[in-house]
PDB file of N, CA and C in Angstrom:
ATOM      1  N   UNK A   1       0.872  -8.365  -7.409  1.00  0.00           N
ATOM      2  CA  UNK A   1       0.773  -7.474  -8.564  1.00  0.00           C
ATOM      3  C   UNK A   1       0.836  -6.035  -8.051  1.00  0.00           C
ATOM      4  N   UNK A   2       1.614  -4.771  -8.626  1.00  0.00           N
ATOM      5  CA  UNK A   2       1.718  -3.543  -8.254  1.00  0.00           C
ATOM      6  C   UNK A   2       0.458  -3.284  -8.458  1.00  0.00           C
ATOM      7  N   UNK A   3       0.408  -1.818  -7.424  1.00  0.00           N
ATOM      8  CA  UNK A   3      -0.873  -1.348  -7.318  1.00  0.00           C
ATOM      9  C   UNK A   3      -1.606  -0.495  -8.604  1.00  0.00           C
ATOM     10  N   UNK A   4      -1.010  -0.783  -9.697  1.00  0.00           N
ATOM     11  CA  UNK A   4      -1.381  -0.215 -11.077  1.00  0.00           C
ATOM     12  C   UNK A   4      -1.607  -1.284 -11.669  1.00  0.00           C
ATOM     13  N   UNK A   5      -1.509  -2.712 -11.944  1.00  0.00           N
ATOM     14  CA  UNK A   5      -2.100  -3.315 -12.132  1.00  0.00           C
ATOM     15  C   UNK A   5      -1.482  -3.789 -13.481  1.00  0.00           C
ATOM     16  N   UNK A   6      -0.761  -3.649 -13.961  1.00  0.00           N
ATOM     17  CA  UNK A   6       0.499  -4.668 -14.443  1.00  0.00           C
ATOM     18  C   UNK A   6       1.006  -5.169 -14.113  1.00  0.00           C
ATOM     19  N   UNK A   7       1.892  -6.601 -15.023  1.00  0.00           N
ATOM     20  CA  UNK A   7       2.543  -7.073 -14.250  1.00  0.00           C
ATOM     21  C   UNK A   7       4.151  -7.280 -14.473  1.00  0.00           C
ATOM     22  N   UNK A   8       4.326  -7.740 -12.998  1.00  0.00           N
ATOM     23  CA  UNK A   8       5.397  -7.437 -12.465  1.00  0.00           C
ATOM     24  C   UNK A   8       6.739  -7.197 -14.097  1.00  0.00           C
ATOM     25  N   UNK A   9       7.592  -6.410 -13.986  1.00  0.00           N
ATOM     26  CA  UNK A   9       8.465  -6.889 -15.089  1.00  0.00           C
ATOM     27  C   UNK A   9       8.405  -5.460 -16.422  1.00  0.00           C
ATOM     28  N   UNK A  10       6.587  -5.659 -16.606  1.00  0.00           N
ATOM     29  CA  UNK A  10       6.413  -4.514 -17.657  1.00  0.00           C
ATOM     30  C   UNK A  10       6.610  -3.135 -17.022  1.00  0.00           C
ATOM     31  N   UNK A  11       6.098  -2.545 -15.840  1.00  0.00           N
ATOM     32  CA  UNK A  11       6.175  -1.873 -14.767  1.00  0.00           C
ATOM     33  C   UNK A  11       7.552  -1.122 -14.713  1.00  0.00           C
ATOM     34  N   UNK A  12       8.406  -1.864 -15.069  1.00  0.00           N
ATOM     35  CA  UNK A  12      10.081  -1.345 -15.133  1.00  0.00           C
ATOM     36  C   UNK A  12      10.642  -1.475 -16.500  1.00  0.00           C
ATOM     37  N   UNK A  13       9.766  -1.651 -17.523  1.00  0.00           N
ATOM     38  CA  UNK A  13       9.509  -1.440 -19.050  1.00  0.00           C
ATOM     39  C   UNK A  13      10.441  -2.822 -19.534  1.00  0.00           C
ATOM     40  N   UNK A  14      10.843  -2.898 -19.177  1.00  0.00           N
ATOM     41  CA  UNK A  14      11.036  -4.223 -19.343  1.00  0.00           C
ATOM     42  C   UNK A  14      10.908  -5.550 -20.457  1.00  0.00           C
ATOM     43  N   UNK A  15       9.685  -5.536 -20.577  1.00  0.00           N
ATOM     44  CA  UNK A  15       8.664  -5.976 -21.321  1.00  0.00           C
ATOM     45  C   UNK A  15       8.645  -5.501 -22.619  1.00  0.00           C
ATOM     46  N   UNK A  16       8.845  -4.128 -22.200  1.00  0.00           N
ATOM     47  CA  UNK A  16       8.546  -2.789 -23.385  1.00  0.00           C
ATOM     48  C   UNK A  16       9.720  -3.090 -24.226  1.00  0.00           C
ATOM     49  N   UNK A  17      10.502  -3.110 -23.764  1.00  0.00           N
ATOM     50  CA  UNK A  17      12.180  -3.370 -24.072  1.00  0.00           C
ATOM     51  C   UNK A  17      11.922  -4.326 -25.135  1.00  0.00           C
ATOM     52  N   UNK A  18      11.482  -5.450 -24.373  1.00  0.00           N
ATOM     53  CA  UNK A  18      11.464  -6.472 -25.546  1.00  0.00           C
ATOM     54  C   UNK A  18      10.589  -6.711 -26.639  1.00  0.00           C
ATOM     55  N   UNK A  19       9.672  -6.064 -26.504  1.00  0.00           N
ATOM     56  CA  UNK A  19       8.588  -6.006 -27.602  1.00  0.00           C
ATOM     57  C   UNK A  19       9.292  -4.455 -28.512  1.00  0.00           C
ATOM     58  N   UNK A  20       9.832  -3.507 -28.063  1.00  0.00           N
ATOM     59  CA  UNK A  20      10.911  -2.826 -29.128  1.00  0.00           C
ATOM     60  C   UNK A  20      11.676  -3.443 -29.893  1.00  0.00           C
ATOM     61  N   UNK A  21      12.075  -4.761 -29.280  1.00  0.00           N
ATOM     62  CA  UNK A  21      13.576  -5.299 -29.787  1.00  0.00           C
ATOM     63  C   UNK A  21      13.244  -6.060 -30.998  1.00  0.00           C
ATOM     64  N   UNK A  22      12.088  -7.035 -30.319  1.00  0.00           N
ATOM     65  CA  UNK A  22      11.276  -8.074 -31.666  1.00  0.00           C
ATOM     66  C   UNK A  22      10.679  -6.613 -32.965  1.00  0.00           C
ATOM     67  N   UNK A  23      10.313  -5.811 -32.595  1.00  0.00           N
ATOM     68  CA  UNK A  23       9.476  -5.186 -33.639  1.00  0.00           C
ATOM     69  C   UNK A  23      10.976  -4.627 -34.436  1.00  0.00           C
ATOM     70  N   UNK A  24      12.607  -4.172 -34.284  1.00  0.00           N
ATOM     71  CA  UNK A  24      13.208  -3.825 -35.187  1.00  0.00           C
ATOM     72  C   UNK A  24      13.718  -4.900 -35.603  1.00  0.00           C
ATOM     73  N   UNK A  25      13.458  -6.219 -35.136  1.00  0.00           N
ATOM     74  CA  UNK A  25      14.417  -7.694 -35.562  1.00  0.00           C
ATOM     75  C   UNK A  25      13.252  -7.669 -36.488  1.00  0.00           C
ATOM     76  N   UNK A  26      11.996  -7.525 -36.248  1.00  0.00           N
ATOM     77  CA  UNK A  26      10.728  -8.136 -37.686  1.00  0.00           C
ATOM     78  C   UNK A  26      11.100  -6.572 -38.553  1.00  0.00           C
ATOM     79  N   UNK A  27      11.378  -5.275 -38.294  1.00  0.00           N
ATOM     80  CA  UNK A  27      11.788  -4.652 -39.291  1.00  0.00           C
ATOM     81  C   UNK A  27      12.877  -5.117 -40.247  1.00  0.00           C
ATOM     82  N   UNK A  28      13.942  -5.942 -39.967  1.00  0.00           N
ATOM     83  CA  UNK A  28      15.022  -5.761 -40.009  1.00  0.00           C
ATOM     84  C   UNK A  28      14.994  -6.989 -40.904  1.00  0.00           C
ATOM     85  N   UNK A  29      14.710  -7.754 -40.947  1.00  0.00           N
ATOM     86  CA  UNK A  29      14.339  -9.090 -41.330  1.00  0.00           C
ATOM     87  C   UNK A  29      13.119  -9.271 -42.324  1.00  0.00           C
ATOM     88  N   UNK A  30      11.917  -8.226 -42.521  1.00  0.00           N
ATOM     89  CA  UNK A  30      11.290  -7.463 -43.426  1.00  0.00           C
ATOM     90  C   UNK A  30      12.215  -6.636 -44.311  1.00  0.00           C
ATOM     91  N   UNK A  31      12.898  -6.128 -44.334  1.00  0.00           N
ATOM     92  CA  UNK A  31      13.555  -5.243 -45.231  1.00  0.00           C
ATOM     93  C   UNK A  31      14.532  -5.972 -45.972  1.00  0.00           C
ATOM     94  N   UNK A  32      14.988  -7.306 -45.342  1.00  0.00           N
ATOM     95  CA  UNK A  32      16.157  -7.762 -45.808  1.00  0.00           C
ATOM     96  C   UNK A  32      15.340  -9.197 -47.129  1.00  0.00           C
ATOM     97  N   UNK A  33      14.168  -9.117 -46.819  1.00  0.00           N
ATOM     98  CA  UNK A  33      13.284 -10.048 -47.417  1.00  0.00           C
ATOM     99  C   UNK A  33      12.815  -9.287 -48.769  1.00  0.00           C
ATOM    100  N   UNK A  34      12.494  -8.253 -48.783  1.00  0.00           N
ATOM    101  CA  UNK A  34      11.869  -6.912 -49.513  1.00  0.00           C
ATOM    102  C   UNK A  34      13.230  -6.689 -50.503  1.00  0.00           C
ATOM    103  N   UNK A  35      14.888  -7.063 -50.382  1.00  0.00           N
ATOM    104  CA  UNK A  35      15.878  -7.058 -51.363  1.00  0.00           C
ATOM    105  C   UNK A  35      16.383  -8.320 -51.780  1.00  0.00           C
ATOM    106  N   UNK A  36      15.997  -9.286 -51.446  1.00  0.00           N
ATOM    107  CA  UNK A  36      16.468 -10.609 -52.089  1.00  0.00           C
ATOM    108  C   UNK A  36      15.198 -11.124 -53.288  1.00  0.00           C
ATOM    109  N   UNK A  37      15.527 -11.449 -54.018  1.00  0.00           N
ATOM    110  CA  UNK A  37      15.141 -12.185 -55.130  1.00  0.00           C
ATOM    111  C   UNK A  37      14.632 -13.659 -55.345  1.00  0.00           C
ATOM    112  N   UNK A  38      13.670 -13.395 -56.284  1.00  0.00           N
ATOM    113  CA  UNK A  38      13.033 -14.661 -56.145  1.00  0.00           C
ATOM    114  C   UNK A  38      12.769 -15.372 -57.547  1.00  0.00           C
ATOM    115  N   UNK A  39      13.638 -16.119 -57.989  1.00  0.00           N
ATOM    116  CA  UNK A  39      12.896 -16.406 -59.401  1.00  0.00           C
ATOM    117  C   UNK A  39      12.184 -18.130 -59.991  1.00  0.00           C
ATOM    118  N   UNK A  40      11.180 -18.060 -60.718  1.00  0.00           N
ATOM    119  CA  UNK A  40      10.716 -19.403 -61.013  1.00  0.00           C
ATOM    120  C   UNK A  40      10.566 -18.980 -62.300  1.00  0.00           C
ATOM    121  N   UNK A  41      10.639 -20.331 -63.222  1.00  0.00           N
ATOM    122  CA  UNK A  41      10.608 -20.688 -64.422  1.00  0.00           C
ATOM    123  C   UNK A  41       9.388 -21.209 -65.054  1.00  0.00           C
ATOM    124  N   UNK A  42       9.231 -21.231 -66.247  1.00  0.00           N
ATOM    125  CA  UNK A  42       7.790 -22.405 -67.018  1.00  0.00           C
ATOM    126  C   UNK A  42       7.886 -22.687 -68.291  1.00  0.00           C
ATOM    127  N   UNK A  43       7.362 -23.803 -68.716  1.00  0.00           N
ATOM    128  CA  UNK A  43       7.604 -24.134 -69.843  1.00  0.00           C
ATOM    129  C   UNK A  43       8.750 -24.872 -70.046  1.00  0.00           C
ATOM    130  N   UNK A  44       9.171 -25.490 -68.704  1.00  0.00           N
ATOM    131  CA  UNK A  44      10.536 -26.443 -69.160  1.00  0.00           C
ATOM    132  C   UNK A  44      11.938 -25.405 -69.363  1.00  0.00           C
ATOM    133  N   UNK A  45      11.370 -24.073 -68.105  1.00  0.00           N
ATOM    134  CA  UNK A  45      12.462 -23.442 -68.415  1.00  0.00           C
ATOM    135  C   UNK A  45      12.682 -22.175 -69.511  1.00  0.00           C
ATOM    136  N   UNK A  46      12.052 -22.316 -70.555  1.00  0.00           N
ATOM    137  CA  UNK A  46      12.108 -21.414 -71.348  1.00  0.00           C
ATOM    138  C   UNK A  46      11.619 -20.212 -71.368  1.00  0.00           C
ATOM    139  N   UNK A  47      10.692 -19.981 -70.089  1.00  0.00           N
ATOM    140  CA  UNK A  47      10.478 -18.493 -69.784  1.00  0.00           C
ATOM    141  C   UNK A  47      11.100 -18.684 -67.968  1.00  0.00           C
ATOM    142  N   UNK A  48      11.695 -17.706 -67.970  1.00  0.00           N
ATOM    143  CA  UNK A  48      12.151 -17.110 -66.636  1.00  0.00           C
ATOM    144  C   UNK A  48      11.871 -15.684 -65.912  1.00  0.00           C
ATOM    145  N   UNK A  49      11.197 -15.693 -64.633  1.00  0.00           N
ATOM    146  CA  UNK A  49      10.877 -14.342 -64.120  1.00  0.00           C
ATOM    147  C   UNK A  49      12.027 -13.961 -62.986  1.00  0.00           C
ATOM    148  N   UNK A  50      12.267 -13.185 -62.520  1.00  0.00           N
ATOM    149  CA  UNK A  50      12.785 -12.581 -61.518  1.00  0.00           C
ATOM    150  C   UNK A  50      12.037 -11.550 -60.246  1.00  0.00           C
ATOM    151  N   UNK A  51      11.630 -11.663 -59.200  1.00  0.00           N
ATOM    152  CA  UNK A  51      11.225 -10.939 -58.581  1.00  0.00           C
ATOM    153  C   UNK A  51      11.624 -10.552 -56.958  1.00  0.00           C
ATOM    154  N   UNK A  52      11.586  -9.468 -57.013  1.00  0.00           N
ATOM    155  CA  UNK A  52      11.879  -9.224 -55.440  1.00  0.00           C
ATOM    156  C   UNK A  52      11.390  -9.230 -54.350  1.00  0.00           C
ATOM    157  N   UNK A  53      11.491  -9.239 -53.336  1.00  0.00           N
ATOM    158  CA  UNK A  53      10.041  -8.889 -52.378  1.00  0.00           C
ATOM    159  C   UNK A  53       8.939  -7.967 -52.057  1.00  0.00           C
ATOM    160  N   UNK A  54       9.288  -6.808 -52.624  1.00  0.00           N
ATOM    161  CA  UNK A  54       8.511  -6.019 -53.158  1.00  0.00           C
ATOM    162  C   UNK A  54       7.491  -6.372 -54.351  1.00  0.00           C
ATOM    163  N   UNK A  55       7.802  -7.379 -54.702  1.00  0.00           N
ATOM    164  CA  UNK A  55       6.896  -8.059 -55.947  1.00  0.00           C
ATOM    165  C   UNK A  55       7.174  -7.113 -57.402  1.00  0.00           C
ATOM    166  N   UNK A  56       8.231  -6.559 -57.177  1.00  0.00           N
ATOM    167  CA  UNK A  56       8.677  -5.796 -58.501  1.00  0.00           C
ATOM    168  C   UNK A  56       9.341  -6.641 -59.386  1.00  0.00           C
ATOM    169  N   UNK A  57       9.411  -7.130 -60.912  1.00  0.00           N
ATOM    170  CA  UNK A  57       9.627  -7.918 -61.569  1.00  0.00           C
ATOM    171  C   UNK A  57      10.893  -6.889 -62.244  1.00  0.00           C
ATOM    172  N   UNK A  58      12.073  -8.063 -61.666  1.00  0.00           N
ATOM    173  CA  UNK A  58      13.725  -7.525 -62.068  1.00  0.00           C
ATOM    174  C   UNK A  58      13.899  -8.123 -63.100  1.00  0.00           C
ATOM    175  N   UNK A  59      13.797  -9.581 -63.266  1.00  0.00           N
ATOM    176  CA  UNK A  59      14.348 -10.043 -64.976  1.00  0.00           C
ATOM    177  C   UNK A  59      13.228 -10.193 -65.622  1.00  0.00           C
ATOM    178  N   UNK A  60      13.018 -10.930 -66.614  1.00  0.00           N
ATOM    179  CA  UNK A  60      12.673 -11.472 -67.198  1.00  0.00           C
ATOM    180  C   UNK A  60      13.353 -12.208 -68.434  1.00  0.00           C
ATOM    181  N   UNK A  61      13.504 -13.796 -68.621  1.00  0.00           N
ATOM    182  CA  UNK A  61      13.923 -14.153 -69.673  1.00  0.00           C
ATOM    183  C   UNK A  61      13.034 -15.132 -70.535  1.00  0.00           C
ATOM    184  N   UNK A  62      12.904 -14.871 -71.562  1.00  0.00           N
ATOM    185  CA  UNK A  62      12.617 -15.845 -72.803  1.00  0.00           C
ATOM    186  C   UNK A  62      13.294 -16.556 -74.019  1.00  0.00           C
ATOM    187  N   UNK A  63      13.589 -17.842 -74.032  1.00  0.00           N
ATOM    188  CA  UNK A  63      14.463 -18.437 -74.840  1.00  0.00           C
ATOM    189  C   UNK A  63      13.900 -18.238 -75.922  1.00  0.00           C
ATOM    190  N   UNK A  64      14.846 -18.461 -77.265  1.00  0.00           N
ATOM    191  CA  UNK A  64      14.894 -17.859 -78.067  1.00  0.00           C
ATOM    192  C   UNK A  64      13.815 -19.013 -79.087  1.00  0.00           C
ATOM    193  N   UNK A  65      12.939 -18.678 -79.736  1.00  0.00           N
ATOM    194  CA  UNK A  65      12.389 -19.892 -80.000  1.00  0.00           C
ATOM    195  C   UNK A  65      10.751 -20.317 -79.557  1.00  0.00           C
ATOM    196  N   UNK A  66      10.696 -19.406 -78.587  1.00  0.00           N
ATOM    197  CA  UNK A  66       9.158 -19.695 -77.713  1.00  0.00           C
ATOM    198  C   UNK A  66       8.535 -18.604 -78.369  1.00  0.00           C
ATOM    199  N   UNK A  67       8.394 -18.003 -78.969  1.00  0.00           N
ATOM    200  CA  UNK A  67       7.761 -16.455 -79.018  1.00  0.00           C
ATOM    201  C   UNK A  67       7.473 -17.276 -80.491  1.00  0.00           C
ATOM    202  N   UNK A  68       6.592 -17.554 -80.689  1.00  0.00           N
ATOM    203  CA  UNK A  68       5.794 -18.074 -81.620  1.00  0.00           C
ATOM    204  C   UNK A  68       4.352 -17.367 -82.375  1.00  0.00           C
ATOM    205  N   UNK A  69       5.042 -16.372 -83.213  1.00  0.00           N
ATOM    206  CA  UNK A  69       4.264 -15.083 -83.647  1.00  0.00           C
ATOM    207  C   UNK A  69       2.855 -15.385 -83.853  1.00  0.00           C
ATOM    208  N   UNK A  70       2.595 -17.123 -84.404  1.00  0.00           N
ATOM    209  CA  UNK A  70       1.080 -17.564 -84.413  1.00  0.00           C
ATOM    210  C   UNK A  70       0.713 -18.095 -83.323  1.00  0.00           C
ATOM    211  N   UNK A  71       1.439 -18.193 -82.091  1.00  0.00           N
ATOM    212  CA  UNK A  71       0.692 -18.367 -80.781  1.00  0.00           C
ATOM    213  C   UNK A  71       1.244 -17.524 -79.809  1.00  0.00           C
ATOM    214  N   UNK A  72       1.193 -16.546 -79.835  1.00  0.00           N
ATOM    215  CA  UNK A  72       1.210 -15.277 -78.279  1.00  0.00           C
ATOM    216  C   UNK A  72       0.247 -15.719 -77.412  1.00  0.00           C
ATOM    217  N   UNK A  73      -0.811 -16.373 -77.383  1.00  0.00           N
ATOM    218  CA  UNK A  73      -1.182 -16.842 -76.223  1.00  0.00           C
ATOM    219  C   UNK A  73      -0.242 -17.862 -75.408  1.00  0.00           C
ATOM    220  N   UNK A  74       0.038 -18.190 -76.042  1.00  0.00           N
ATOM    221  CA  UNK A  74       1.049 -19.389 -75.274  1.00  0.00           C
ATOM    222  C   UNK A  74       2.387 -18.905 -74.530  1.00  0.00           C
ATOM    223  N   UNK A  75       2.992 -17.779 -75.055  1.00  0.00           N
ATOM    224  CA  UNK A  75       4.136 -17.359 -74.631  1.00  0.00           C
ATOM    225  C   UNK A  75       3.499 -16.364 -73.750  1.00  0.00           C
ATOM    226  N   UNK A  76       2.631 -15.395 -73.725  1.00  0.00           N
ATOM    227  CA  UNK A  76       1.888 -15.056 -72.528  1.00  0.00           C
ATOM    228  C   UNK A  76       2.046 -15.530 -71.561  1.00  0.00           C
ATOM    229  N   UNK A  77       0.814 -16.955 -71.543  1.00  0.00           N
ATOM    230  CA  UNK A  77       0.775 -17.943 -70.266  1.00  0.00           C
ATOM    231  C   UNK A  77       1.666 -18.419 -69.402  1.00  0.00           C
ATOM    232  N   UNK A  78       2.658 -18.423 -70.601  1.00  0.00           N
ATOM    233  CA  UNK A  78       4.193 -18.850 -69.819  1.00  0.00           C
ATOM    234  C   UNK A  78       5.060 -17.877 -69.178  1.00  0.00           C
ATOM    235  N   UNK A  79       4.807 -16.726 -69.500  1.00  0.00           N
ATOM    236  CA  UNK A  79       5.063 -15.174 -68.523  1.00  0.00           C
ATOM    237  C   UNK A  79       4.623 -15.094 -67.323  1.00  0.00           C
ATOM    238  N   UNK A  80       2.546 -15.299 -67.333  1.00  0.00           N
ATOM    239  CA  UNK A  80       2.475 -14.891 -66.362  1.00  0.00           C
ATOM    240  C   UNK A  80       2.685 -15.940 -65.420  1.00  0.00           C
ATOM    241  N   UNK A  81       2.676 -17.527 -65.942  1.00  0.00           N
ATOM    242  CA  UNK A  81       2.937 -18.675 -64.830  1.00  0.00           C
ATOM    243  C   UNK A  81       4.109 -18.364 -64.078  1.00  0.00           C
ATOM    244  N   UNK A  82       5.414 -18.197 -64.905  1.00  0.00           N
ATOM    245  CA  UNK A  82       6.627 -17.821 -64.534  1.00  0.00           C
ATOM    246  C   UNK A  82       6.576 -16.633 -63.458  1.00  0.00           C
ATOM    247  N   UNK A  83       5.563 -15.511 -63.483  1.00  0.00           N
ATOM    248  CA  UNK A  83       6.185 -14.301 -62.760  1.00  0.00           C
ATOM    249  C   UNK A  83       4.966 -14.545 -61.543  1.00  0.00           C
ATOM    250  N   UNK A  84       3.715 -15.165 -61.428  1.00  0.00           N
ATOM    251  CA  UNK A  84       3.131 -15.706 -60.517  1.00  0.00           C
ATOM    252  C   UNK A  84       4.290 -17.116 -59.843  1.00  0.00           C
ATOM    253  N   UNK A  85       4.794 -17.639 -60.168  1.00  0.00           N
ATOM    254  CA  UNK A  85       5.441 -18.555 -59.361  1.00  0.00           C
ATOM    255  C   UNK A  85       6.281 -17.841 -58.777  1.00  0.00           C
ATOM    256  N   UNK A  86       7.470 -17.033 -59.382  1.00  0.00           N
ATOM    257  CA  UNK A  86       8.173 -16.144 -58.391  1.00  0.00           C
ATOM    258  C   UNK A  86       7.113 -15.436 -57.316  1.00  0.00           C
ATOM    259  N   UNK A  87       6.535 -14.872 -57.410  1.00  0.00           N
ATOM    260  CA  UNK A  87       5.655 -14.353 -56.744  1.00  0.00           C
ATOM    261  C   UNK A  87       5.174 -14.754 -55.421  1.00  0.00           C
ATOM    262  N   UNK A  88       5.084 -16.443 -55.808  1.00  0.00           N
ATOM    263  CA  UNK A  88       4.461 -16.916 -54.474  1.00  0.00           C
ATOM    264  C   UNK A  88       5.954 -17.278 -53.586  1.00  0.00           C
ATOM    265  N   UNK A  89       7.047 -17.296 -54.338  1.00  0.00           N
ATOM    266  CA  UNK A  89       8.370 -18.062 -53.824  1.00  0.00           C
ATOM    267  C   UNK A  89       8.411 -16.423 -52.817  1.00  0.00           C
ATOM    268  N   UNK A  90       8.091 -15.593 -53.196  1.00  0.00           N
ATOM    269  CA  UNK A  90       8.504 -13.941 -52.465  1.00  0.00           C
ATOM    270  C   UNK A  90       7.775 -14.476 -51.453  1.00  0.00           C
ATOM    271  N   UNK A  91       6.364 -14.282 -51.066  1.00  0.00           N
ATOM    272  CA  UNK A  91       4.985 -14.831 -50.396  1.00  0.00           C
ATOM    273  C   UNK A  91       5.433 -15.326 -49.475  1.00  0.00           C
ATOM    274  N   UNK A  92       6.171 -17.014 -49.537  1.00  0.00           N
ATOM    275  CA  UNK A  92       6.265 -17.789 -49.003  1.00  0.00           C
ATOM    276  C   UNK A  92       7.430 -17.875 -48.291  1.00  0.00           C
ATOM    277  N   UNK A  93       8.513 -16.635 -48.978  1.00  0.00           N
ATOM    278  CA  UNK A  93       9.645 -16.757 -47.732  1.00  0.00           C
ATOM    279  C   UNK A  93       9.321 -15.434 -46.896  1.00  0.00           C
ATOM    280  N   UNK A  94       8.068 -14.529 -47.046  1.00  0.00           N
ATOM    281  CA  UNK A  94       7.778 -13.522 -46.345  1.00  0.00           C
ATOM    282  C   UNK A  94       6.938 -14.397 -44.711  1.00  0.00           C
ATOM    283  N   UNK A  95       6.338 -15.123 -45.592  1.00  0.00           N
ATOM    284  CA  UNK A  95       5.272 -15.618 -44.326  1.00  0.00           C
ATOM    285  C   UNK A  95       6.500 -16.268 -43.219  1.00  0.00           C
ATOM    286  N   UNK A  96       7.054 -17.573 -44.176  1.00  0.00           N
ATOM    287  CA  UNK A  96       7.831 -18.125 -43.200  1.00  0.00           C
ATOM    288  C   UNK A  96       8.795 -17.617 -42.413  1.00  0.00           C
ATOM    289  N   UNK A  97       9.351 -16.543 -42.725  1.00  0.00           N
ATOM    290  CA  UNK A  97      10.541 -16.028 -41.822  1.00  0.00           C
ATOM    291  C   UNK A  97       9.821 -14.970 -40.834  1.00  0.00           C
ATOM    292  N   UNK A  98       8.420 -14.371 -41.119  1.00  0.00           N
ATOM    293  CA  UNK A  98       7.962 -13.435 -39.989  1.00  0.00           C
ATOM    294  C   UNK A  98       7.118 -14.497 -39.137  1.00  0.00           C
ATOM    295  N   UNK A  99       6.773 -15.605 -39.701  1.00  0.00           N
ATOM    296  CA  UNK A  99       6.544 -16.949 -38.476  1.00  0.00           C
ATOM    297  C   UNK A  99       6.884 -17.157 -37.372  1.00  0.00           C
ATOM    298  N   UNK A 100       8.067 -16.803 -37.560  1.00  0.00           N
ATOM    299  CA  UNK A 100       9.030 -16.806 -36.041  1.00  0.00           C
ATOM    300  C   UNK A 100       8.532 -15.662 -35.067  1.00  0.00           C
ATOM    301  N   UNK A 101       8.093 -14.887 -35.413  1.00  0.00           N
ATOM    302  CA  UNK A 101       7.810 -13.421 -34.759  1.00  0.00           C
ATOM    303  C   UNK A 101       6.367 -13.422 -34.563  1.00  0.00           C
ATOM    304  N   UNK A 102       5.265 -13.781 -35.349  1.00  0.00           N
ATOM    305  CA  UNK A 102       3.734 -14.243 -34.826  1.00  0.00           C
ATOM    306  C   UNK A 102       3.379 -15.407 -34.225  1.00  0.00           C
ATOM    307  N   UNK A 103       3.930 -16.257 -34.595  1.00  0.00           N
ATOM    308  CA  UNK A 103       3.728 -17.361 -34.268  1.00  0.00           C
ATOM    309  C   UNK A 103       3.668 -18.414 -34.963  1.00  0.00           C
ATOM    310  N   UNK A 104       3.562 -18.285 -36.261  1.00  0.00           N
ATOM    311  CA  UNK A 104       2.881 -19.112 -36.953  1.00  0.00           C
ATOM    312  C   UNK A 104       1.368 -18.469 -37.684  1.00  0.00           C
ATOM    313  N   UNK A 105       0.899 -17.534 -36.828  1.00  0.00           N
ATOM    314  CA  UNK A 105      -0.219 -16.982 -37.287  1.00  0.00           C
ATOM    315  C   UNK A 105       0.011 -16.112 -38.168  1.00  0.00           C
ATOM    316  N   UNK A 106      -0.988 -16.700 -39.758  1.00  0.00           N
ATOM    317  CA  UNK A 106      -0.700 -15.440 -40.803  1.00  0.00           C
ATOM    318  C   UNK A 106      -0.815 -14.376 -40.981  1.00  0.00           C
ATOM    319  N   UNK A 107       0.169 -13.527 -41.740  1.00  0.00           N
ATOM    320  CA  UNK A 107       0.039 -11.667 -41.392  1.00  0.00           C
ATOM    321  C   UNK A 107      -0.253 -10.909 -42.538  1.00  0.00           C
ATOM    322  N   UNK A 108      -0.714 -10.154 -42.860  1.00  0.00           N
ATOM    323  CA  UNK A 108      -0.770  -9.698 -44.431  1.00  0.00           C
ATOM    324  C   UNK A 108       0.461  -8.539 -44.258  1.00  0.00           C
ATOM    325  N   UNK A 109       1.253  -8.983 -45.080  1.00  0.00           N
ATOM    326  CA  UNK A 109       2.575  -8.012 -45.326  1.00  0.00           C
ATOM    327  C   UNK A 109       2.590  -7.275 -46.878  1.00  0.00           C
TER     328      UNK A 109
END
């Protein structure tokens, strides 16, 4: 071991190099996650959300027919199920694709 007490490899940055390289591949691969879209449905379909990875809600659709002026609770529920399921579909391709880069160990992004 050099007389500074790293080892061998990092010393000639080396190391450094590659822990630069992984951190713009997890930028790069973060950002590209943060513009793709994510959408889930409820109600058999009749409500549809859209969301991005940013968790910003791009569509939204409701068939024509559900909006049932004596039950708005119901067409509610089916909003927020719909834009919570996209939600976790964002979640779940955030975790899994920065997996590769922690380990497996979860990250709050």
């Amino acid at each position: 071991m050099p007389k500074h007490g790293l080892p061998q490899g990092f010393a000639g940055g080396n190391m450094l190099k590659q822990v630069q390289k992984m951190q713009e591949e997890m930028l790069r691969v973060q950002q590209e996650l943060e513009e793709r879209e994510y959408t889930s449905a409820s109600g058999g379909g009749a409500v549809s959300a859209t969301v991005n990875g940013r968790h910003e809600v791009v569509s939204l659709s409701v068939s024509p027919g559900v909006a049932d002026p004596e039950d708005l609770d119901m067409l509610t529920d089916l909003v927020i199920a719909a834009v919570n399921g996209a939600m976790r579909e964002a979640d779940e391709a955030m975790q899994k694709e920065m997996s590769r880069f922690t380990g497996g160990m979860k990250m709050p992004f």
